[in-house]
Structures are given as structure tokens and as C-alpha cells.
PDB file of N, CA and C in Angstrom:
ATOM      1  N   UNK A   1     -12.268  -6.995-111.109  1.00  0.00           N
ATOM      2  CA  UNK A   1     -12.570  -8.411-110.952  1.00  0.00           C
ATOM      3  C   UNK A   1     -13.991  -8.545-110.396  1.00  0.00           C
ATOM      4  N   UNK A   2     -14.777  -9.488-111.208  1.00  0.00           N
ATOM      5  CA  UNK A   2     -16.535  -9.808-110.853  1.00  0.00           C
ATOM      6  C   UNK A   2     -16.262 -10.869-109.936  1.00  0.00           C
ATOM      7  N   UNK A   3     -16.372 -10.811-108.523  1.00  0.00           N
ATOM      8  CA  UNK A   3     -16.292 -12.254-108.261  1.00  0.00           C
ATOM      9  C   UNK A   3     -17.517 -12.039-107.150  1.00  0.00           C
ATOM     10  N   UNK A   4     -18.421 -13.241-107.558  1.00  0.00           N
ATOM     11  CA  UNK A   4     -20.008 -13.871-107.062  1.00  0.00           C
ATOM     12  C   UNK A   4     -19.572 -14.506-105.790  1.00  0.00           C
ATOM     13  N   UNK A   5     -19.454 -13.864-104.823  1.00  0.00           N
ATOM     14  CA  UNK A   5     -19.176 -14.684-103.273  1.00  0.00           C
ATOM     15  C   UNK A   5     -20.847 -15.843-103.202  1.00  0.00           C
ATOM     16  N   UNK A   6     -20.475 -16.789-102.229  1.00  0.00           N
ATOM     17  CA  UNK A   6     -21.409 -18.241-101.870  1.00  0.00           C
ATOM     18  C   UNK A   6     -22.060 -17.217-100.480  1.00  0.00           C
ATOM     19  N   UNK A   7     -21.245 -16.399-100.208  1.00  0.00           N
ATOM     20  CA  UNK A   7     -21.814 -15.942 -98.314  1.00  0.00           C
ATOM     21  C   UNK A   7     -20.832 -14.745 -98.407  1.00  0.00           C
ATOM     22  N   UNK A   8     -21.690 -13.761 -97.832  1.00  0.00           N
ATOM     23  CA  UNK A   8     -21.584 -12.333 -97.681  1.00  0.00           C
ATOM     24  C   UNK A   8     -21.196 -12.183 -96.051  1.00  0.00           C
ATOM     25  N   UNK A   9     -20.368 -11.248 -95.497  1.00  0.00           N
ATOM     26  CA  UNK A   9     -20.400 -11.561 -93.591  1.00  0.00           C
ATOM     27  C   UNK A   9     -19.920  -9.404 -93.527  1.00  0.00           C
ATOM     28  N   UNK A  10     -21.252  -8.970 -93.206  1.00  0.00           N
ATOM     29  CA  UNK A  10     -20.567  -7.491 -93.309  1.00  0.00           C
ATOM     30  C   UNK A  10     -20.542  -7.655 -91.438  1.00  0.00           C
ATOM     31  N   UNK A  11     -19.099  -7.365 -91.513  1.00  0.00           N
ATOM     32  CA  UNK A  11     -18.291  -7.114 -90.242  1.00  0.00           C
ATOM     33  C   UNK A  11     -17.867  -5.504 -89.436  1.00  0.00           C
ATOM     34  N   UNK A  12     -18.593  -4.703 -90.289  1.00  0.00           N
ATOM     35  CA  UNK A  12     -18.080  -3.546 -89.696  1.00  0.00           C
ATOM     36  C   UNK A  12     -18.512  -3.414 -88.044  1.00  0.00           C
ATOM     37  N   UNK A  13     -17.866  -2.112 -87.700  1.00  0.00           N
ATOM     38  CA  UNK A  13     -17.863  -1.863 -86.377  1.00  0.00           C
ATOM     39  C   UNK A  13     -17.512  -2.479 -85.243  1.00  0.00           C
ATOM     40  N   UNK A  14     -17.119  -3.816 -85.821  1.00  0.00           N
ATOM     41  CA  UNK A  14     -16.163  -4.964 -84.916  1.00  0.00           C
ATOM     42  C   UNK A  14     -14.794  -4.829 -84.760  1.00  0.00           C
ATOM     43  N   UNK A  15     -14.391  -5.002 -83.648  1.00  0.00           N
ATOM     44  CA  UNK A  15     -12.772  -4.747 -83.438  1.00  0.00           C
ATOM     45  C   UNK A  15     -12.133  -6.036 -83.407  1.00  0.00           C
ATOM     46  N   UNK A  16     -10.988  -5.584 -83.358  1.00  0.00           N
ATOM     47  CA  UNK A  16     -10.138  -7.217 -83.877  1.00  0.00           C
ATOM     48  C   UNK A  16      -9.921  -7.947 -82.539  1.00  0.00           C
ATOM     49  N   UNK A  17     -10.068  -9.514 -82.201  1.00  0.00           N
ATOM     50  CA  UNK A  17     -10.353 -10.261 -83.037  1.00  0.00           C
ATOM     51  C   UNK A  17     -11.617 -10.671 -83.926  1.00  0.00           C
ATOM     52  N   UNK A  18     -12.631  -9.939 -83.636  1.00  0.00           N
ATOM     53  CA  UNK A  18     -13.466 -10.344 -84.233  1.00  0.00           C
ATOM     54  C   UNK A  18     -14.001 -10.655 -85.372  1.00  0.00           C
ATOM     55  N   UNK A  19     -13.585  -9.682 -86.678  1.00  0.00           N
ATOM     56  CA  UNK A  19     -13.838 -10.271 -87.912  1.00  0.00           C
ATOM     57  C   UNK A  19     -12.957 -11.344 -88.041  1.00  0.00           C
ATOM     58  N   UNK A  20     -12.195 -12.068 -87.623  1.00  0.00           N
ATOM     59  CA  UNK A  20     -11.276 -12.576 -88.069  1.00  0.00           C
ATOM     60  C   UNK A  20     -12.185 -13.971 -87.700  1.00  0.00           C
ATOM     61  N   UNK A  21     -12.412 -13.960 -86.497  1.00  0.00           N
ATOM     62  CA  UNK A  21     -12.898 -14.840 -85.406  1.00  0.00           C
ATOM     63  C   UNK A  21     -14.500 -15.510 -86.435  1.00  0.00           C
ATOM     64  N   UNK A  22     -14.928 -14.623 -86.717  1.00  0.00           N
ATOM     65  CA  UNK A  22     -16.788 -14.429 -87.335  1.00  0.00           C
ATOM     66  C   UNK A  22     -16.315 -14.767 -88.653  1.00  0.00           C
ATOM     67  N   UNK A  23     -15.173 -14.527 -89.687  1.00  0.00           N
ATOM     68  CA  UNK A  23     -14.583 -14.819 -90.809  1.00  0.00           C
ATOM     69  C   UNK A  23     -14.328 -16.605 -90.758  1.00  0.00           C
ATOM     70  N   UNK A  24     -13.624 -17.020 -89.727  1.00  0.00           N
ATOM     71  CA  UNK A  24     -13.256 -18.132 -89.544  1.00  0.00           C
ATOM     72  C   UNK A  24     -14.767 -19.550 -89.583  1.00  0.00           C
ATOM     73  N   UNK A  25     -15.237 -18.937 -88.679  1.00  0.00           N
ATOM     74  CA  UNK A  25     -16.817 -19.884 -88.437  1.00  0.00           C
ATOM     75  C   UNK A  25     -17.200 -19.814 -89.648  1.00  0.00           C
ATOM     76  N   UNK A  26     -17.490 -18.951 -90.583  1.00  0.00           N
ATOM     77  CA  UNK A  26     -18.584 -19.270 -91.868  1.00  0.00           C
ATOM     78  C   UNK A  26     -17.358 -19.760 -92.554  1.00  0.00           C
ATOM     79  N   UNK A  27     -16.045 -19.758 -92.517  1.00  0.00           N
ATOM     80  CA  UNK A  27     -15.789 -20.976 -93.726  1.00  0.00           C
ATOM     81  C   UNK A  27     -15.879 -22.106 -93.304  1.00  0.00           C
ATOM     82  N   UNK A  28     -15.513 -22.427 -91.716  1.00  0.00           N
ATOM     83  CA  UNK A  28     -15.940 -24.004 -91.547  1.00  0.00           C
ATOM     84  C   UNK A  28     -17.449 -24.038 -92.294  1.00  0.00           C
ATOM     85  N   UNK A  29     -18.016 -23.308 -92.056  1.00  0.00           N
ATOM     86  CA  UNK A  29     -19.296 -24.109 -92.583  1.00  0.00           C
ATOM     87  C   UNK A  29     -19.898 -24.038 -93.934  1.00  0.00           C
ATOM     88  N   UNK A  30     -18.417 -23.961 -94.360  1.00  0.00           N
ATOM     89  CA  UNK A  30     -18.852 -23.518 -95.838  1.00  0.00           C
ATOM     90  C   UNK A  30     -17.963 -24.796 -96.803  1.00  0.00           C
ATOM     91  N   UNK A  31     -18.499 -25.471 -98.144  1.00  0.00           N
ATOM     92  CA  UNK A  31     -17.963 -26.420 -98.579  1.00  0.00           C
ATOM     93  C   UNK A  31     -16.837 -25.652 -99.401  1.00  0.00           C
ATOM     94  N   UNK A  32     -15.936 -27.071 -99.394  1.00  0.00           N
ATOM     95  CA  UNK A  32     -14.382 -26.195-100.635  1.00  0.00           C
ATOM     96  C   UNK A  32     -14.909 -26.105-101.726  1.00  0.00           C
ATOM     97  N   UNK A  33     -13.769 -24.526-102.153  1.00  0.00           N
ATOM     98  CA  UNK A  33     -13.998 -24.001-103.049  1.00  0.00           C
ATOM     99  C   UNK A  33     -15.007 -22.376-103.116  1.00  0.00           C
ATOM    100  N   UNK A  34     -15.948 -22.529-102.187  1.00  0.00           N
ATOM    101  CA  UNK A  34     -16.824 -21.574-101.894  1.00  0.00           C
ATOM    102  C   UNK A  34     -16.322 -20.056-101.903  1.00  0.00           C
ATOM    103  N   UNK A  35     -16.556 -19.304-101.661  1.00  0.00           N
ATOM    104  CA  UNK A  35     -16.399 -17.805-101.456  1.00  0.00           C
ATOM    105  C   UNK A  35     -17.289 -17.105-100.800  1.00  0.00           C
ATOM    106  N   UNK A  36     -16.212 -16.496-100.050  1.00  0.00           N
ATOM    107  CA  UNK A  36     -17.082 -15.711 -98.382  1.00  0.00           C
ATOM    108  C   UNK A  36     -16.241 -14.233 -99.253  1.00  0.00           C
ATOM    109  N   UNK A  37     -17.296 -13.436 -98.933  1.00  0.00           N
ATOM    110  CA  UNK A  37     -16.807 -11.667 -98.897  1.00  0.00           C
ATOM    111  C   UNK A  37     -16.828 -11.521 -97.989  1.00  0.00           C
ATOM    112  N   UNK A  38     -15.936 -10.838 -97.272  1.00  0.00           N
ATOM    113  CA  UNK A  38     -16.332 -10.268 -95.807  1.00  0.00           C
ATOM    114  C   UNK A  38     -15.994  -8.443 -96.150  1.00  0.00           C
ATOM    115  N   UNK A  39     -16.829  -8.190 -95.420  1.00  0.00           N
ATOM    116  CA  UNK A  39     -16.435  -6.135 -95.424  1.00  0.00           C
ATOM    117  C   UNK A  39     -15.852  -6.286 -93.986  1.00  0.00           C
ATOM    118  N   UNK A  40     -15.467  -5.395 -93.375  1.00  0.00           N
ATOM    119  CA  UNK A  40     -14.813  -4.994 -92.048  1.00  0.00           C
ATOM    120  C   UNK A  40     -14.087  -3.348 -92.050  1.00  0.00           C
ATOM    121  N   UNK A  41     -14.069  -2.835 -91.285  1.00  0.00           N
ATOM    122  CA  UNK A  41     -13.978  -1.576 -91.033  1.00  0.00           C
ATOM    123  C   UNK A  41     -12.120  -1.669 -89.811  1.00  0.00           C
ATOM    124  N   UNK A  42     -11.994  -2.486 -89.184  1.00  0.00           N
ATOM    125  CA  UNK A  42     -11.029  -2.590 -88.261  1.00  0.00           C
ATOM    126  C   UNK A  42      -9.400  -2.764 -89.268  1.00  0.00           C
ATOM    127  N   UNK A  43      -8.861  -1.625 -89.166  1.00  0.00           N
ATOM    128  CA  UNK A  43      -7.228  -1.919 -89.896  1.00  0.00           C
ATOM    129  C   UNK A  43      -6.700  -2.727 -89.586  1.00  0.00           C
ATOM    130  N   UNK A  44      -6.612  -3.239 -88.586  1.00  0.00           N
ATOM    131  CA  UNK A  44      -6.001  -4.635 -88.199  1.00  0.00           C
ATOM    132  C   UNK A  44      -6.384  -5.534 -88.699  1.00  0.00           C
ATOM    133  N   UNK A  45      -7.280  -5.836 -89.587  1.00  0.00           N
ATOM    134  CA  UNK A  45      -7.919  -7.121 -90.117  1.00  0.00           C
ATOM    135  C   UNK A  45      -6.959  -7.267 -91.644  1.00  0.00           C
ATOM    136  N   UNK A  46      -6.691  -6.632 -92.007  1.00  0.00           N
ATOM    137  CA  UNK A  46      -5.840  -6.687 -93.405  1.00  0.00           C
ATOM    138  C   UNK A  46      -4.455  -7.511 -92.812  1.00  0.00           C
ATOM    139  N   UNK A  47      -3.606  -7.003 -92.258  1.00  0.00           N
ATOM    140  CA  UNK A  47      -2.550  -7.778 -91.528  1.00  0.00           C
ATOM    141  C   UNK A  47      -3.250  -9.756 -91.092  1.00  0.00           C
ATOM    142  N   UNK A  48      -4.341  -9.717 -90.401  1.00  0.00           N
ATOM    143  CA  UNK A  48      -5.140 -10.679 -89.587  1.00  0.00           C
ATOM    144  C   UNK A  48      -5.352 -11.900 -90.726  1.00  0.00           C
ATOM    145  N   UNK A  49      -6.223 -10.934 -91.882  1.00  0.00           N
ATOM    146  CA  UNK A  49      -6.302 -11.647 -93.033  1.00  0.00           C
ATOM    147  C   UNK A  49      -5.521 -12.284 -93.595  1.00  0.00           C
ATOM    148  N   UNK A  50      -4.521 -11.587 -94.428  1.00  0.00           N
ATOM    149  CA  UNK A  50      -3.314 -12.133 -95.022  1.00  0.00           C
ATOM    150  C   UNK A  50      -2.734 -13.120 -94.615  1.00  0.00           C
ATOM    151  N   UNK A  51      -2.518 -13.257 -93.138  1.00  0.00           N
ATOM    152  CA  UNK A  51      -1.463 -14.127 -92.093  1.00  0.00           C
ATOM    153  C   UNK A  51      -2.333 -15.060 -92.200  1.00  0.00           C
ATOM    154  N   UNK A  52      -3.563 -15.186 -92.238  1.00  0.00           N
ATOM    155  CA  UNK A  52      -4.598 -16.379 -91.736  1.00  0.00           C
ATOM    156  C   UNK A  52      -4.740 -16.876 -92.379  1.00  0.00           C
ATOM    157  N   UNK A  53      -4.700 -16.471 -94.025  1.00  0.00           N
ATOM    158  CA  UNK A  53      -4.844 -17.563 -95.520  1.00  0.00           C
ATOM    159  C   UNK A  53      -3.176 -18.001 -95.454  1.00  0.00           C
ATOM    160  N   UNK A  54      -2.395 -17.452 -95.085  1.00  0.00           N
ATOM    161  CA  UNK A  54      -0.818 -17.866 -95.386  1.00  0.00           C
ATOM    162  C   UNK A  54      -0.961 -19.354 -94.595  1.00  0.00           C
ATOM    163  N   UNK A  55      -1.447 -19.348 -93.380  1.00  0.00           N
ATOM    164  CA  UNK A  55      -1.579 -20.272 -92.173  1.00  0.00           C
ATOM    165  C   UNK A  55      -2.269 -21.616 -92.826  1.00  0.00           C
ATOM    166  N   UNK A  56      -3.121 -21.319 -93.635  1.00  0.00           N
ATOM    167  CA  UNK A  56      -4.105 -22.350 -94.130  1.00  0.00           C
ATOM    168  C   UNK A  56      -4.161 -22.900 -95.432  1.00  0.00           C
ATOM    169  N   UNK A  57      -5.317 -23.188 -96.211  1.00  0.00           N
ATOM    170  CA  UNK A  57      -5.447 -23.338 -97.536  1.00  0.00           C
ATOM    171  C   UNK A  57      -6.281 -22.740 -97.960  1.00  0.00           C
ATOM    172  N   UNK A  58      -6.950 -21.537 -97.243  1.00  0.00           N
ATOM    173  CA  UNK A  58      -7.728 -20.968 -97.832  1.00  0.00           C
ATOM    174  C   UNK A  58      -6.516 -19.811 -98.682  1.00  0.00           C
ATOM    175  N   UNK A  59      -7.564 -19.000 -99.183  1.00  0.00           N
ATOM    176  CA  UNK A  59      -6.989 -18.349-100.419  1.00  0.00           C
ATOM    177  C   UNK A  59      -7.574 -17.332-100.831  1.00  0.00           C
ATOM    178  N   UNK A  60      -7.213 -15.422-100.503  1.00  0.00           N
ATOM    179  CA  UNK A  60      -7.581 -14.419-101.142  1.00  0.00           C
ATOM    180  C   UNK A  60      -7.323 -14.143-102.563  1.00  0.00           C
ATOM    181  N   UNK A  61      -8.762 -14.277-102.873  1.00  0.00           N
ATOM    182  CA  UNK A  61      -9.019 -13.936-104.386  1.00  0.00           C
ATOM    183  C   UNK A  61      -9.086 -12.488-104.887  1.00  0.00           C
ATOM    184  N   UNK A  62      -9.189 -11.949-103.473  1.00  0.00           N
ATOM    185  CA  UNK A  62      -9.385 -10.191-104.259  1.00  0.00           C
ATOM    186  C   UNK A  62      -9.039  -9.557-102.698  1.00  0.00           C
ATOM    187  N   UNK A  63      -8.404  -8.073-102.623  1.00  0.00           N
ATOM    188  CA  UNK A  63      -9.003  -7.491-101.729  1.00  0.00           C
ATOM    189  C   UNK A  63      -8.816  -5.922-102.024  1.00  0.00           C
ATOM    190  N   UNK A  64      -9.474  -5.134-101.620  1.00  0.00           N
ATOM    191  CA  UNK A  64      -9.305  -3.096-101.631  1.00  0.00           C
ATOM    192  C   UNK A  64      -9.837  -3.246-100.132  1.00  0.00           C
ATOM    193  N   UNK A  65      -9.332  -1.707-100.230  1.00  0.00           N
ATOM    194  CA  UNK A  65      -9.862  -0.804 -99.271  1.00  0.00           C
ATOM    195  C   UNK A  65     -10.342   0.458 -99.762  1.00  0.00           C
ATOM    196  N   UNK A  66     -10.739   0.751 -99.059  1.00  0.00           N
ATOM    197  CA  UNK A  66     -11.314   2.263 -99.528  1.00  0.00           C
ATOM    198  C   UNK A  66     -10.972   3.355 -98.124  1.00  0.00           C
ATOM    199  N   UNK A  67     -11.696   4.215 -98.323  1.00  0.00           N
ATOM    200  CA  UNK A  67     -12.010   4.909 -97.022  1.00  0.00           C
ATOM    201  C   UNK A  67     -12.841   4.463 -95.652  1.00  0.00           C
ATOM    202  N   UNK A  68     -13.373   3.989 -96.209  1.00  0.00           N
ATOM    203  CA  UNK A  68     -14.606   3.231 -95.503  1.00  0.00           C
ATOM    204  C   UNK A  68     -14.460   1.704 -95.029  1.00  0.00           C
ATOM    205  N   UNK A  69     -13.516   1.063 -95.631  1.00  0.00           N
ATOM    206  CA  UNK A  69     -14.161  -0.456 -95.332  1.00  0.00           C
ATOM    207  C   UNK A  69     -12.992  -1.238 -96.230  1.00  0.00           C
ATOM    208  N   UNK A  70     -12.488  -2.594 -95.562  1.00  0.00           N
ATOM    209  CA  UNK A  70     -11.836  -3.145 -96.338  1.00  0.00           C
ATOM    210  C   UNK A  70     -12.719  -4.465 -96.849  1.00  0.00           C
ATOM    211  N   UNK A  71     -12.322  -5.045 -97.780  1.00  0.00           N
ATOM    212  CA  UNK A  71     -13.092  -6.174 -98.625  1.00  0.00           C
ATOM    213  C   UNK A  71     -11.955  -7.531 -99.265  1.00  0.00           C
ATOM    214  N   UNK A  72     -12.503  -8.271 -98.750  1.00  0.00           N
ATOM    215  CA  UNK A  72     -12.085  -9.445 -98.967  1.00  0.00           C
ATOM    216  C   UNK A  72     -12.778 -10.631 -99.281  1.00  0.00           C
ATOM    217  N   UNK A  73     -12.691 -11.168-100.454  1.00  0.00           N
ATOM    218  CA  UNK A  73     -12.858 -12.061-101.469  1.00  0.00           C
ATOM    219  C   UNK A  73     -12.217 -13.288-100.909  1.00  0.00           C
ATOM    220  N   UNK A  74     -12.582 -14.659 -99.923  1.00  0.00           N
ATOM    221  CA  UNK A  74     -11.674 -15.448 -99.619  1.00  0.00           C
ATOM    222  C   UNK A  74     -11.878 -16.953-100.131  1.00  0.00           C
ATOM    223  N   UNK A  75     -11.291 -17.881-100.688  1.00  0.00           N
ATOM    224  CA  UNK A  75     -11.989 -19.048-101.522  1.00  0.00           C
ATOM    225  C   UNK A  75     -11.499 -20.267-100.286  1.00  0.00           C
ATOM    226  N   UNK A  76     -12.930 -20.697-100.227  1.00  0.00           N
ATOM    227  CA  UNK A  76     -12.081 -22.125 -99.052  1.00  0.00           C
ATOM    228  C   UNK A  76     -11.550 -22.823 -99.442  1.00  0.00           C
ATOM    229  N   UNK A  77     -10.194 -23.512 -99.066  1.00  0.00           N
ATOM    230  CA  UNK A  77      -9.557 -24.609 -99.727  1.00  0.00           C
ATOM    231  C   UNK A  77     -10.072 -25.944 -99.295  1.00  0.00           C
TER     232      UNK A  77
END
């Protein structure tokens, strides 16, 4: 999947809450519909993630992990 994020937020080396926290601020300030990528390195953020679009209207459009880094594709509602 090609998907052109509006705002990029590389989060590594942050522990949780923080990508979640730094994830949250750029979609307020981001108009609906938009797309934030965020990278993050903290395993806890996959759990953090998931629960936090369930909570809302935002909406994961994509996500992997790798070895290195998880990635998330999130569309503001």
C-alpha cells in the first residue's frame, strides 16, 4: 500500500506515553481526512495505537513493524 501521509512525526527513542501523547497533538492540528505517519520504536505503542483510533474517529490506514520500528498510517476523522 502507497499511502502519501499530510505530516510525517518520527518518534523513535521515546517511551510510552509519549508517541502516543506527540501522535495526538499533530492530529489536532491537522484538518479531516489528513494523514500523519508516525514511526516509533516503543512496543507499547501498537497496543496504545489501536485502542486510541478504537476511542475516536480517527482511523489506521496501514501499519508493520519490522525489527526496527513500528509504522503507522493514521487518517483524521
Amino acid at each position: 500500500m502507497n499511502i502519501n501521509p499530510d505530516i510525517e512525526l518520527d518518534l523513535t527513542g521515546l517511551a510510552c506515553p509519549m508517541p502516543l501523547l506527540k501522535a495526538k497533538l499533530a492530529l489536532n492540528n491537522m484538518e479531516s481526512q489528513q494523514i500523519l505517519k508516525v514511526v516509533a520504536t516503543d512496543p507499547g505503542s501498537e497496543k496504545d495505537f489501536h485502542l486510541f483510533v478504537e476511542q475516536s474517529d480517527h482511523q489506521i490506514l496501514d501499519f508493520h513493524k519490522d525489527e526496527s520500528a513500528y509504522f503507522y498510517w493514521i487518517k483524521k476523522g
